[in-house]
Protein backbone atom coordinates (compact mmCIF):
# COMPACT_ATOMS: atom_id res chain seq x y z
CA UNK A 1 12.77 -8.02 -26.28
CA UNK A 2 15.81 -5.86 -24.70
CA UNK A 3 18.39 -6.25 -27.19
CA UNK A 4 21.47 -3.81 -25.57
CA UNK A 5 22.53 -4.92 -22.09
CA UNK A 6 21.83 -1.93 -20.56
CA UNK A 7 18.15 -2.73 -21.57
CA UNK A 8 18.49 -6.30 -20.07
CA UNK A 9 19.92 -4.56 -16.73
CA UNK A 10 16.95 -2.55 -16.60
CA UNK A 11 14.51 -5.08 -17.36
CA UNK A 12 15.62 -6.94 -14.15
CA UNK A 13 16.07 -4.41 -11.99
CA UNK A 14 11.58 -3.74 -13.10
CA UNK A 15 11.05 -6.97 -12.37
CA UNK A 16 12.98 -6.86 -8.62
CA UNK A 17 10.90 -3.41 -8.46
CA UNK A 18 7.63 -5.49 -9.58
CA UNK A 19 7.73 -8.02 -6.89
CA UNK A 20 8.90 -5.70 -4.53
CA UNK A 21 6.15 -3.55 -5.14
CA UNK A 22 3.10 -6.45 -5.30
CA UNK A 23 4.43 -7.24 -1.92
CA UNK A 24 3.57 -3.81 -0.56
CA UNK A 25 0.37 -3.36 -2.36
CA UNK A 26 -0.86 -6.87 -1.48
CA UNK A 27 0.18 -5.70 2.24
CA UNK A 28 -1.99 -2.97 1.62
CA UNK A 29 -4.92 -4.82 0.43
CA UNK A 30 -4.85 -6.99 3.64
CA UNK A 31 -4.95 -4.06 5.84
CA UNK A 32 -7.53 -2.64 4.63
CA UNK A 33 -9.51 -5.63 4.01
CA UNK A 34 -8.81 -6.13 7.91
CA UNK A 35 -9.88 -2.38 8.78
CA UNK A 36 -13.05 -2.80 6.60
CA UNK A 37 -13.57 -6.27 8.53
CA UNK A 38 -12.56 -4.77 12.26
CA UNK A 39 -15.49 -3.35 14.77
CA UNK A 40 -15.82 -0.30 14.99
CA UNK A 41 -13.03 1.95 17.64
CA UNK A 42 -10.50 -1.29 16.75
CA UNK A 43 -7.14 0.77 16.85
CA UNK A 44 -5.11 -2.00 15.99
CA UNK A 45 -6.73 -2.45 12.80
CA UNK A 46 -6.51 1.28 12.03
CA UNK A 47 -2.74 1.75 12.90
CA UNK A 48 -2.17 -1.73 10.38
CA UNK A 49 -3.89 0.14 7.78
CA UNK A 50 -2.28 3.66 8.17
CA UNK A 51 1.23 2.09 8.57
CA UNK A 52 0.41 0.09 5.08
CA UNK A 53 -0.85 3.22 3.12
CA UNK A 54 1.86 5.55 4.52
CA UNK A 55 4.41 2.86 3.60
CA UNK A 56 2.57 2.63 0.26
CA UNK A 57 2.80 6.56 -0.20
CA UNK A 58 6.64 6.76 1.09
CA UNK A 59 7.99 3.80 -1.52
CA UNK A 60 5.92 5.94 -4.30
CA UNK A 61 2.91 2.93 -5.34
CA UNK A 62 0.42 5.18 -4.30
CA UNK A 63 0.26 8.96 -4.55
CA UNK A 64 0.01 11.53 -1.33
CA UNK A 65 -3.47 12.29 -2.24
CA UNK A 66 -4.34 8.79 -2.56
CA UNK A 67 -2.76 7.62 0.66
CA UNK A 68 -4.73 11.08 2.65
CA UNK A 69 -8.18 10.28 0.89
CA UNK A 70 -7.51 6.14 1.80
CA UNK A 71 -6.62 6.95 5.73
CA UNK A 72 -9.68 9.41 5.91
CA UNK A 73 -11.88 6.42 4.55
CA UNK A 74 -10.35 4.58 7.06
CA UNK A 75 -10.65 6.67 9.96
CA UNK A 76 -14.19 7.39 9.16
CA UNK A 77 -15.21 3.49 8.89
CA UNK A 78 -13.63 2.50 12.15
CA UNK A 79 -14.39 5.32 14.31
CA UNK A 80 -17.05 5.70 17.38
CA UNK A 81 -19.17 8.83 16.62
């Protein structure tokens, strides 16, 4: 348990980041469930999912690498050829 109250300001502040944070992952999850769930050449679907991931990348829950290697599964799934 944070005894100082610098270390009870910074436990709250993790726990405003936490929730913060399952927000945009679960935001994540959805598009991609919904890209993984969309016919194939659906660009809606695949501009939800890149907006999530690149939001995911930008706020730091998911590295660059992971968001690049995520979008090309993406792209791959939904499109045409």
């Amino acid at each position: 348990m944070a005894i100082t109250k610098s270390a009870k300001k910074a436990h709250r502040a993790g726990l405003r980041k936490k929730a913060f944070n399952d927000v945009r992952r679960k935001a994540m999850s959805v598009a991609l469930k919904g890209a993984r769930l969309a016919k194939k050449g659906d660009v809606a679907a695949l501009a939800a999912a890149y907006k999530a991931i690149d939001k995911a990348a930008k706020r730091g829950l998911i590295k660059k690498n992971t968001a690049a290697r995520r979008k090309a599964k993406v792209a791959k799934l939904l499109s045409t050829k």
